[in-house]
Protein backbone atom coordinates (compact mmCIF):
# COMPACT_ATOMS: atom_id res chain seq x y z
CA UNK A 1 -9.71 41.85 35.85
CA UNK A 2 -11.41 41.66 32.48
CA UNK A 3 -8.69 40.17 30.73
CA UNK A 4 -8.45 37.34 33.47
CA UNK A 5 -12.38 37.36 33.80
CA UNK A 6 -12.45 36.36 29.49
CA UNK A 7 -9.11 33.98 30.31
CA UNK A 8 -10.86 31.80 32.50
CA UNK A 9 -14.28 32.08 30.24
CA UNK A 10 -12.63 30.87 27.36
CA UNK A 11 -10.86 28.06 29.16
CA UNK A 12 -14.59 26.87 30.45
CA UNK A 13 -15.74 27.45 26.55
CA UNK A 14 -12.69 24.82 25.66
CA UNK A 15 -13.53 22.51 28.77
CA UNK A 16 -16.63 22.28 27.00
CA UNK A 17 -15.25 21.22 23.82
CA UNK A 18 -12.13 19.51 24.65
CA UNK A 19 -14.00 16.15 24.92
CA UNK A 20 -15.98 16.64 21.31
CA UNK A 21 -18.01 14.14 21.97
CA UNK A 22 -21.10 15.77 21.03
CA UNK A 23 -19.93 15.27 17.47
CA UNK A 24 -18.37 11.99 17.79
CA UNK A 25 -21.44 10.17 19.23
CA UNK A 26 -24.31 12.55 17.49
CA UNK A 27 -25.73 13.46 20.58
CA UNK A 28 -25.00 17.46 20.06
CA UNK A 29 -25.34 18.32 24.27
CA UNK A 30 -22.77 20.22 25.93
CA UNK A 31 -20.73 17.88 28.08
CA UNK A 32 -20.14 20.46 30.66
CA UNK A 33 -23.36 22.43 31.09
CA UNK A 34 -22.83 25.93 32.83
CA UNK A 35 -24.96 28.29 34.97
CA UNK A 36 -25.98 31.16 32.60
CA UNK A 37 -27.13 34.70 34.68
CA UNK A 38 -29.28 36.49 32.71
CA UNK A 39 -30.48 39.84 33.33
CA UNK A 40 -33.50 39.86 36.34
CA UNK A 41 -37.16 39.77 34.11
CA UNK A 42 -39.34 42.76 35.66
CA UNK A 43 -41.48 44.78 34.35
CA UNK A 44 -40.84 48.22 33.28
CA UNK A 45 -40.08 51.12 35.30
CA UNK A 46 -42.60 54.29 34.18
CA UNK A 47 -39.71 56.04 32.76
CA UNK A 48 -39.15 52.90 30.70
CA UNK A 49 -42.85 52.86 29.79
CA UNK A 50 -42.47 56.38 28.17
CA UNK A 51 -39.32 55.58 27.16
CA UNK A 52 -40.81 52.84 24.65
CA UNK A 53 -43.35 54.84 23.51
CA UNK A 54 -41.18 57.49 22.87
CA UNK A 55 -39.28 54.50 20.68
CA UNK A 56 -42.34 53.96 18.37
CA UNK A 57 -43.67 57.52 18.27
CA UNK A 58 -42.83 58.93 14.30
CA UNK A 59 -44.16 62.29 15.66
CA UNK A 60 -40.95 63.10 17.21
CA UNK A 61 -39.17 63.19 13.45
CA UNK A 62 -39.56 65.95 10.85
CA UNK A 63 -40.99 63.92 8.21
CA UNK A 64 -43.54 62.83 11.05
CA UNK A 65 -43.29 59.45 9.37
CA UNK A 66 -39.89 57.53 11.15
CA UNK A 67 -39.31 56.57 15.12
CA UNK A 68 -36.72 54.51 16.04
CA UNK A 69 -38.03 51.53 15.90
CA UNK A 70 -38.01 52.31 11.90
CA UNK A 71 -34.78 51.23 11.79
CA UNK A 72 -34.16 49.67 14.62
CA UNK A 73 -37.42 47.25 14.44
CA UNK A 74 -38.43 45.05 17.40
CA UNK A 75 -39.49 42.35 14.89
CA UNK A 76 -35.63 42.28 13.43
CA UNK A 77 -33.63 42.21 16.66
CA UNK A 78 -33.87 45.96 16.57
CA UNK A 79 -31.44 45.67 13.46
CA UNK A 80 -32.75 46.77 9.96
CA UNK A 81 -36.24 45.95 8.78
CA UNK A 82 -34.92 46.00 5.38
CA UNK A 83 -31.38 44.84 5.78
CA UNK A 84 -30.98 44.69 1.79
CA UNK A 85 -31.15 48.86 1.92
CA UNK A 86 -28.77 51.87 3.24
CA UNK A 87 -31.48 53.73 5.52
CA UNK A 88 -33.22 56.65 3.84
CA UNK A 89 -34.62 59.50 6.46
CA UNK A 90 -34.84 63.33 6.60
CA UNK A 91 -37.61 65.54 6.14
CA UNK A 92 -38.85 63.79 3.31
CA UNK A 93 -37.55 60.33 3.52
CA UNK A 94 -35.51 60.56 0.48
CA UNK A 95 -31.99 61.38 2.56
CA UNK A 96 -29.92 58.11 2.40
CA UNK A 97 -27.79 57.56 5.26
CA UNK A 98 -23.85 56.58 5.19
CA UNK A 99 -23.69 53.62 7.67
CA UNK A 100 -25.25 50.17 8.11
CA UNK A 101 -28.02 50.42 10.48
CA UNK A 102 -26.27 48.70 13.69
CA UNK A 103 -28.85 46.54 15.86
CA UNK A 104 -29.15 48.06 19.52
CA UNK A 105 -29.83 44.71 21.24
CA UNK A 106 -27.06 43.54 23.73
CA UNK A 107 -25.42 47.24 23.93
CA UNK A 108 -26.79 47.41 27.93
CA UNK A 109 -23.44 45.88 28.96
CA UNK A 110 -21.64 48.39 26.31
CA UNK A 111 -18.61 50.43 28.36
CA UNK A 112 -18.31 53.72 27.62
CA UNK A 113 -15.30 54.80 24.75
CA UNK A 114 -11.77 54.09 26.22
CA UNK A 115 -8.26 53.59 25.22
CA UNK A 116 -6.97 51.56 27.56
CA UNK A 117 -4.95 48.48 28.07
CA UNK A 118 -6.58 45.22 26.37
CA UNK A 119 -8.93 43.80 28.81
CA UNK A 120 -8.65 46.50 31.42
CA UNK A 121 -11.41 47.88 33.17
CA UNK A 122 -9.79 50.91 33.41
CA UNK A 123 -11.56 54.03 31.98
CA UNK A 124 -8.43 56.83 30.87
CA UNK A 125 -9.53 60.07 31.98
CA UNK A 126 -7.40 61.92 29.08
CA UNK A 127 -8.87 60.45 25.41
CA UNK A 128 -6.28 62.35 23.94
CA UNK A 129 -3.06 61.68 25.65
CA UNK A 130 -3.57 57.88 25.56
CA UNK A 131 -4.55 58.13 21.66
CA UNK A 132 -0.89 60.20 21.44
CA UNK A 133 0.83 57.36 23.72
CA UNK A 134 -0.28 54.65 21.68
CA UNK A 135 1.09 56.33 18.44
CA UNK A 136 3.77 53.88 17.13
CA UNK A 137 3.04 51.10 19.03
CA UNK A 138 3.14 47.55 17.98
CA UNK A 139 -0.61 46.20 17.62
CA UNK A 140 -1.19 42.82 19.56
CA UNK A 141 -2.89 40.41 18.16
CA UNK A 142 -6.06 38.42 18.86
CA UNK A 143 -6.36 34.72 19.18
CA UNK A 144 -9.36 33.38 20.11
CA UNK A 145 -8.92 31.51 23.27
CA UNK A 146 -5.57 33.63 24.38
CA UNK A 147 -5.96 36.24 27.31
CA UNK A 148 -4.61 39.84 25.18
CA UNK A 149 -1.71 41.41 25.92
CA UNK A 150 -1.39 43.48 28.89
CA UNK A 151 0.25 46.58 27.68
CA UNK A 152 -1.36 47.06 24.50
CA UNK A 153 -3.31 50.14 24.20
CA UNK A 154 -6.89 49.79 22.16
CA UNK A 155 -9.94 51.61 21.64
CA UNK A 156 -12.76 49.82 23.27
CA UNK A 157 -16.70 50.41 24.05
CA UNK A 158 -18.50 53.29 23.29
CA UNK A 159 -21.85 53.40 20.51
CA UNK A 160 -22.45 53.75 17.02
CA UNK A 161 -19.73 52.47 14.78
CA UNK A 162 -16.98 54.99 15.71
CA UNK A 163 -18.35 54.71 19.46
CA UNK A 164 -18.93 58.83 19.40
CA UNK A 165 -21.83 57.91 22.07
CA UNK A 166 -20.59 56.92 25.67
CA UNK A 167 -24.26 56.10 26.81
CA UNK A 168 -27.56 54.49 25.83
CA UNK A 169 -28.82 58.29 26.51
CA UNK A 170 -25.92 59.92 24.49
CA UNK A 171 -26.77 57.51 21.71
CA UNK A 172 -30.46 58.14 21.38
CA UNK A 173 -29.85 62.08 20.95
CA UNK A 174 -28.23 61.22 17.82
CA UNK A 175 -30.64 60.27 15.19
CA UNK A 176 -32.96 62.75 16.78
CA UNK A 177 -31.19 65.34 14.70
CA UNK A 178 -29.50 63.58 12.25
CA UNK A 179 -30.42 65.22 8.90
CA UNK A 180 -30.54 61.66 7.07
CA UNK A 181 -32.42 60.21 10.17
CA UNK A 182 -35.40 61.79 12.32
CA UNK A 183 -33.77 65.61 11.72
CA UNK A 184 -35.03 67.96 14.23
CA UNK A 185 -33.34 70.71 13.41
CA UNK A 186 -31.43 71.33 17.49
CA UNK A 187 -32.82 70.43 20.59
CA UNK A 188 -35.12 73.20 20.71
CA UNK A 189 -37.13 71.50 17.84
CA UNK A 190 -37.19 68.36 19.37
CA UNK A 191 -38.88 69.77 22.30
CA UNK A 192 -41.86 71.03 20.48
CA UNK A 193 -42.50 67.89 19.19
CA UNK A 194 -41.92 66.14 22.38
CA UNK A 195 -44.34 69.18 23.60
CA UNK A 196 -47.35 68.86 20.40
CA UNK A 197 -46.84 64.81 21.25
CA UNK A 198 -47.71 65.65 25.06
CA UNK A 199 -44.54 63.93 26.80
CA UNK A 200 -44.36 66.66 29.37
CA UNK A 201 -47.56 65.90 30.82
CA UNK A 202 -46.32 61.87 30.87
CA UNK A 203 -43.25 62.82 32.31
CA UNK A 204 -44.29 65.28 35.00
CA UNK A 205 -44.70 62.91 37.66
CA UNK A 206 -41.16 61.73 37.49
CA UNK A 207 -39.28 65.20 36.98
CA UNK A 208 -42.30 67.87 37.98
CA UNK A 209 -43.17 70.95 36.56
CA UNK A 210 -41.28 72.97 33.93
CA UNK A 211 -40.39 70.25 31.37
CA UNK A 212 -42.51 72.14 28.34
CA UNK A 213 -40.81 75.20 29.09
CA UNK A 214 -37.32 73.56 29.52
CA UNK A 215 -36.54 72.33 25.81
CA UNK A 216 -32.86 70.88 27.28
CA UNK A 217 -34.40 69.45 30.15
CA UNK A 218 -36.92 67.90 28.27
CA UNK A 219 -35.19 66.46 25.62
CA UNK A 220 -32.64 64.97 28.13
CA UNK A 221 -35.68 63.39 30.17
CA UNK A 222 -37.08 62.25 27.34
CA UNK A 223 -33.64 60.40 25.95
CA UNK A 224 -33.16 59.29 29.13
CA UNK A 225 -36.62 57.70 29.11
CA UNK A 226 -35.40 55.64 25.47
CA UNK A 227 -32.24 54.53 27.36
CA UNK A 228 -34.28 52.94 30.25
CA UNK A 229 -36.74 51.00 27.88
CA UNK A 230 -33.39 49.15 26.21
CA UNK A 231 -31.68 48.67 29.52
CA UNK A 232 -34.62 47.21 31.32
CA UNK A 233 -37.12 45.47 28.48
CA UNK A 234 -35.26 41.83 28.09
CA UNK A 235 -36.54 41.75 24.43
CA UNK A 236 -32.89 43.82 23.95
CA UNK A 237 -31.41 41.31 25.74
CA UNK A 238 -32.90 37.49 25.37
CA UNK A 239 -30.16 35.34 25.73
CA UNK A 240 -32.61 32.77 24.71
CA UNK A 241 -30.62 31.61 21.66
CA UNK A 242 -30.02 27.46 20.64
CA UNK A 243 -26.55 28.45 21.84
CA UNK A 244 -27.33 29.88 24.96
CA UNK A 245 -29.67 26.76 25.49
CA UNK A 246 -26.42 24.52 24.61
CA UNK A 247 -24.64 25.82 27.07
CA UNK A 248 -27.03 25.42 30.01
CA UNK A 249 -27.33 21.76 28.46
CA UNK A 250 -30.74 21.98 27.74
CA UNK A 251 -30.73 22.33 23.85
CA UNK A 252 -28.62 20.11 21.23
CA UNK A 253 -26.16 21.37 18.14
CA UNK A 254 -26.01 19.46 15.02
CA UNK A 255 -22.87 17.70 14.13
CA UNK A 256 -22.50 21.12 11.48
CA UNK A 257 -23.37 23.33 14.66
CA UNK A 258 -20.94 21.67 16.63
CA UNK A 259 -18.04 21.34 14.31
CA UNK A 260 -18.73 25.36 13.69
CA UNK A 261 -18.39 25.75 16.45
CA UNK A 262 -15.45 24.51 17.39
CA UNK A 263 -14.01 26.46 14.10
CA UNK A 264 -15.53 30.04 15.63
CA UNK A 265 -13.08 29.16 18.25
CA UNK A 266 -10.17 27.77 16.93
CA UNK A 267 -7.47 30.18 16.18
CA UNK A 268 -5.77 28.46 13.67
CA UNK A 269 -8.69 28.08 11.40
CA UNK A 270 -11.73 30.51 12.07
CA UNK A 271 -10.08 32.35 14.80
CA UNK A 272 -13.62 34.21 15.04
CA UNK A 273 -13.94 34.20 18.99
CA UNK A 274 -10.57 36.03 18.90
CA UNK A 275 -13.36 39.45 18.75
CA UNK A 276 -16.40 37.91 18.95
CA UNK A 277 -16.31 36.24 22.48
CA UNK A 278 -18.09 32.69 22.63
CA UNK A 279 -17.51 31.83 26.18
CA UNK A 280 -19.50 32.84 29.21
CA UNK A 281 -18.18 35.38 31.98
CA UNK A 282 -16.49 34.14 34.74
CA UNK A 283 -19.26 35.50 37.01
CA UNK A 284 -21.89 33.54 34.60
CA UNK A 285 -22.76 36.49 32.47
CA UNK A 286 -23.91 34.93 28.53
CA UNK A 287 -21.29 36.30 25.75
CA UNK A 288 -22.37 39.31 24.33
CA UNK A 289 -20.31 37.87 21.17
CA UNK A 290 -18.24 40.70 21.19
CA UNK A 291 -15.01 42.36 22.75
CA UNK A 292 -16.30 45.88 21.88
CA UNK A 293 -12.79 46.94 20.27
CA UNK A 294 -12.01 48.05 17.07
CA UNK A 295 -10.31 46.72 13.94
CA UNK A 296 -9.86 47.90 10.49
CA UNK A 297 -11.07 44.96 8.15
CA UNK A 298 -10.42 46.78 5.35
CA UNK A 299 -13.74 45.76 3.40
CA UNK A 300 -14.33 46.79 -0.05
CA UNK A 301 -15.97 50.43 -0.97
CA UNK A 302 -19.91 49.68 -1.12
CA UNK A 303 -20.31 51.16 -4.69
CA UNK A 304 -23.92 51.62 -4.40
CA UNK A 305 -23.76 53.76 -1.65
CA UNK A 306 -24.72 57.70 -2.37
CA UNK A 307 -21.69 58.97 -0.88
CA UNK A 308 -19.25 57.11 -2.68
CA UNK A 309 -20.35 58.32 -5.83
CA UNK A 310 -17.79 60.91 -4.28
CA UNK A 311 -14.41 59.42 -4.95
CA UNK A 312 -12.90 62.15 -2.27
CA UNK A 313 -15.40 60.89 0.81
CA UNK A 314 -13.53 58.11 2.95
CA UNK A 315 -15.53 56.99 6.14
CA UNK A 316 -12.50 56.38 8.38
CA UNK A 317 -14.35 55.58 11.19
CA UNK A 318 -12.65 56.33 14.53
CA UNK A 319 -10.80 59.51 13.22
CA UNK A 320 -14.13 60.70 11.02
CA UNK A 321 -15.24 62.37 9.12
CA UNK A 322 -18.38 61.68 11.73
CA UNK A 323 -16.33 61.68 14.97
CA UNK A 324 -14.18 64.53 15.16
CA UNK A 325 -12.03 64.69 18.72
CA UNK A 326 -9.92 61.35 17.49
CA UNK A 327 -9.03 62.96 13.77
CA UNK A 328 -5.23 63.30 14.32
CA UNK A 329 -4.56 60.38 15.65
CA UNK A 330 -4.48 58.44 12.44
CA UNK A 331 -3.66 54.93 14.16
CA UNK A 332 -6.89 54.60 14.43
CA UNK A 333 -8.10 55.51 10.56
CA UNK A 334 -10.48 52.72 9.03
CA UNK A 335 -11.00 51.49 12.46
CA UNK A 336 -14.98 50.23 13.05
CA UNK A 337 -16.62 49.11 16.32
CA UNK A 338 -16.58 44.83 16.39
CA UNK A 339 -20.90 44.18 16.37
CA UNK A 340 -22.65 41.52 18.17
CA UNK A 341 -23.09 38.44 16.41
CA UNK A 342 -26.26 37.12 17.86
CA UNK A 343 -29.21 37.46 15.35
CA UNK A 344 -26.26 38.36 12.60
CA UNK A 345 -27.66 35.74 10.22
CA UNK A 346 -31.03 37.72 9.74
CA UNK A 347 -29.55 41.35 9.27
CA UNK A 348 -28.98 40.78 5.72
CA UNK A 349 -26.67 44.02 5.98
CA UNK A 350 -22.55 43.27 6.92
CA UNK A 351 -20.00 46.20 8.06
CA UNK A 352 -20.06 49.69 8.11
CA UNK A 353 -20.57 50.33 4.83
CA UNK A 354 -23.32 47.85 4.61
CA UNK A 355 -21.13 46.14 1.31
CA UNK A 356 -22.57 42.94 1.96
CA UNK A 357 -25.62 41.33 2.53
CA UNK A 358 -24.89 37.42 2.96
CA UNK A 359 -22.98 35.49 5.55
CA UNK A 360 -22.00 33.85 2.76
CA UNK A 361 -19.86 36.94 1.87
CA UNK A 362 -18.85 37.56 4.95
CA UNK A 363 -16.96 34.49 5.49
CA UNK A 364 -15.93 34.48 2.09
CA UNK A 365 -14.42 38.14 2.99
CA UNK A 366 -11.99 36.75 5.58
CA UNK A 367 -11.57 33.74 3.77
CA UNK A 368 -10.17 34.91 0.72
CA UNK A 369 -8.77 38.71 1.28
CA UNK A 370 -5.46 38.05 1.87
CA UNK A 371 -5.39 34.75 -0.39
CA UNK A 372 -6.64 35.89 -3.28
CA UNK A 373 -7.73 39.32 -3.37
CA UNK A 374 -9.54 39.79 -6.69
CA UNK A 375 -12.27 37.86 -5.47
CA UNK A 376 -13.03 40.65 -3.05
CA UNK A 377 -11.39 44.21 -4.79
CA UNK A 378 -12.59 45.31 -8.21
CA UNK A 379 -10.53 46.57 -10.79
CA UNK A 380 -9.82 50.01 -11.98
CA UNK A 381 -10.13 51.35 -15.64
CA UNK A 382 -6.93 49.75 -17.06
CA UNK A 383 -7.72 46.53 -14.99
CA UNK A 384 -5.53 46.94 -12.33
CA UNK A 385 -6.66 45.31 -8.68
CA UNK A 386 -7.85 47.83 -6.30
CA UNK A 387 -6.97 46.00 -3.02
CA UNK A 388 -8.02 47.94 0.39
CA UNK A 389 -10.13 50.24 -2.29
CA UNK A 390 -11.89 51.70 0.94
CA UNK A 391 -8.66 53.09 2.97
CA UNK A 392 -6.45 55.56 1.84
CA UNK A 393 -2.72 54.02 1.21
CA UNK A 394 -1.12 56.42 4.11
CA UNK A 395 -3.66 54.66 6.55
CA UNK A 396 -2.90 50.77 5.40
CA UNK A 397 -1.03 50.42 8.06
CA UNK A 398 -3.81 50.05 9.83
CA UNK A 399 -5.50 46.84 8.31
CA UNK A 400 -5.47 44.20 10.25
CA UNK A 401 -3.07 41.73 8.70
CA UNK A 402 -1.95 39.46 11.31
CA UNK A 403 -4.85 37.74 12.74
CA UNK A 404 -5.99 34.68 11.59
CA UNK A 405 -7.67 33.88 9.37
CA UNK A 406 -6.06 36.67 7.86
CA UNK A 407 -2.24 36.55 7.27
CA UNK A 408 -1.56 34.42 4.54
CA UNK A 409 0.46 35.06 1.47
CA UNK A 410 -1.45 35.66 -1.56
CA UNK A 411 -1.70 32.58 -4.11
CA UNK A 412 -1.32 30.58 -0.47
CA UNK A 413 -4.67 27.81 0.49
CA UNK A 414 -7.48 29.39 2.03
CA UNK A 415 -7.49 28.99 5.37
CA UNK A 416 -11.12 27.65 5.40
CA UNK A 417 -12.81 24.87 3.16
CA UNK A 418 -16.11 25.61 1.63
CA UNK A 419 -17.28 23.03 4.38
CA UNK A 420 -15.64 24.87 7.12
CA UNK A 421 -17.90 28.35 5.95
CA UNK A 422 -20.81 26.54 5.69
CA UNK A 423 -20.35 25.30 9.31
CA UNK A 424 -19.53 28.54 10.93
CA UNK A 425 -22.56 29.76 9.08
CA UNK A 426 -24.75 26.86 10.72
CA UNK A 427 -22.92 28.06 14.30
CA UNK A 428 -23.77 31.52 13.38
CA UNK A 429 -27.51 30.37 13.19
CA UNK A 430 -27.47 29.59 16.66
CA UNK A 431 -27.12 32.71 17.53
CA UNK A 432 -30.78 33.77 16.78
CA UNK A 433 -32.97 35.00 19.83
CA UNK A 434 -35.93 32.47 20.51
CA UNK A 435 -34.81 29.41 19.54
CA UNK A 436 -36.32 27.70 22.28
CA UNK A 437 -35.11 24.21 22.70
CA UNK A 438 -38.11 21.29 21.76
């Protein structure tokens, strides 16, 4: 039902565009306005009041000086306050982390971690005898605008970049006691902070007496509590972007905006809605500008991250060395969770290794990868080109090499113009939350 739910989307997306006029005649509306149904405003449920103060609340980390909202800020669509830096964290803020900080708006739609057919709404109740049936088979590929194929079997939804975290609960626990993040040292230590901090007390009318003597229950209350705040507060969920506007027909894209546009989609040239879904839900639902699968890109080693001063330590995403249950099935080594676009041109901090920190490079990354590699590898000692520097050669495999705009021979034309990036890039920008029409 998915797959024919995203079918029909992206056929009202191209309705939309078919005509161009907005171009042609300068006017920038969208001929074909749609009905967008956006989550219901209300205000928060208590257990989402405690929940958000539980967000902001540094007391609940050993260094006593980082909450979530550290790194996830509210003023940066919960993304990176300082999207030029890896996060640092621990007991005494000096720990750097290993991953881009992901943003946790528009993750309240996010499916819990499957392998399942492409599009299905399926959830396999056996992770690990799917992962094994999948071994060997051909990958499908992704064209924006084309429903997937049926029988392919791909990872899908889950949290974090490997998507180790089914829930918005599950996902919370994490940087609780992650040495490089908020590191309580176990749940018990969480507890007495949530204790000294007084959350019991908050939290007794909702779950009764016992919490401050119950350090599982009490931790699990209290995550539970952060999970309701970013399901039910709409600021992690706007939908109030130019583009959104554009589609209602209430706000207008610039001739650059439009003809963007209309790249992002097309899946000869930008092919970018392929994984990052433009079009609408059939039942009216905004794009989350993602399909939640996974891909390995393949992007270059970040050099000036800590751990890869370690020429042994590979992040391989969903088969570790962070997720641990999916390690054997190396089909899926150097495979990273597709993000959300929206609000992607103010993170200042691309991919899982956090390797770039333009759009510019970004697009330049797909652009020229295939076509002409040592504008994106480095070279080694004796100058040769370290292509796929990131990924091990046994998992190459792996890379993505199929999907436009990758696929191309090297010494072949880009498959973009400088013109095309810098109109994707101007699309891009109408992805940012707030953007309220004039």
């Amino acid at each position: 039902m998915k797959g024919l739910g995203l079918l029909a989307g992206l056929l009202l997306l191209g309705t939309c565009l078919s005509g161009t006029r907005a171009e042609d005649d300068g006017v920038g509306l969208n001929p074909h306005p749609v009905v967008l149904r956006r989550p219901a405003a209300q205000g928060l449920s208590a257990l989402a009041l405690i929940g958000r103060r539980i967000f902001h609340d540094p007391r609940l980390s050993a260094s006593g000086r980082q909450s979530c909202a550290s790194c996830h800020s509210p003023a940066h669509a919960f993304g990176p306050p300082d999207g030029r830096l890896m996060p640092r964290g621990g007991i005494r803020m000096s720990v750097e982390g290993t991953r881009a900080v992901p943003s946790l708006a528009y993750l309240y739609r996010q499916e819990a971690f499957a392998i399942g057919p492409a599009g299905s709404d399926d959830v396999p109740v056996a992770l690990d005898v799917l992962a094994q049936q999948a071994q060997g088979q051909a990958r499908s590929t992704k064209s924006a605008g084309v429903a997937p194929a049926a029988n392919a079997l791909v990872p899908s939804g889950g949290l974090f970049w490997d998507g180790r975290a089914d829930s918005l609960m599950d996902q919370a626990m994490g940087p609780m006691m992650n040495p490089a993040e908020m590191a309580n040292a176990n749940v018990a230590d969480a507890a007495a902070r949530l204790v000294r901090a007084g959350y019991p007390a908050m939290l007794r009318s909702l779950f009764g007496d016992g919490l401050a003597t119950n350090p599982e229950l009490l931790f699990a209350e209290a995550m539970s509590a952060v999970s309701r705040y970013q399901i039910e507060d709409r600021a992690f969920h706007r939908f109030d972007s130019r583009y959104d506007h554009w589609l209602e027909g209430k706000a207008r894209l610039t001739a650059a905006q439009m003809r963007g546009l209309r790249l992002f989609n097309d899946p000869a040239k930008g092919n970018c809605a392929a994984c990052h879904i433009s079009a609408p839900g059939q039942d009216g639902a905004p794009p989350l500008f993602t399909d939640t699968e996974y891909e390995a890109l393949a992007v270059p080693r970040n050099r000036h991250l800590g751990a890869n001063r370690n020429p042994h330590h590979m992040d391989l995403g969903l088969c570790g060395p962070v997720r641990a249950d999916l390690a054997g099935q190396t089909q899926y080594c150097g495979m990273f969770l597709t993000p959300t676009l929206r609000n992607a041109a103010r993170r200042g901090v691309y991919f899982h290794n956090g390797v770039y920190h333009t759009l510019r490079k970004v697009l330049d990354f797909y652009n020229l990868r295939d076509t002409d590699p040592a504008r994106i590898y480095p070279r080694d000692g004796k100058g040769r080109l370290m292509v796929h520097d990131d990924l091990p050669m046994r998992y190459r495999a792996n890379i993505d090499m199929t999907d436009a705009p990758f696929g191309r021979k090297q010494g072949q034309a880009h498959p973009l113009s400088e013109r095309d990036i810098e109109d994707i890039i101007a699309f891009i920008g109408t992805l940012e939350d707030g953007d309220v029409p004039a």
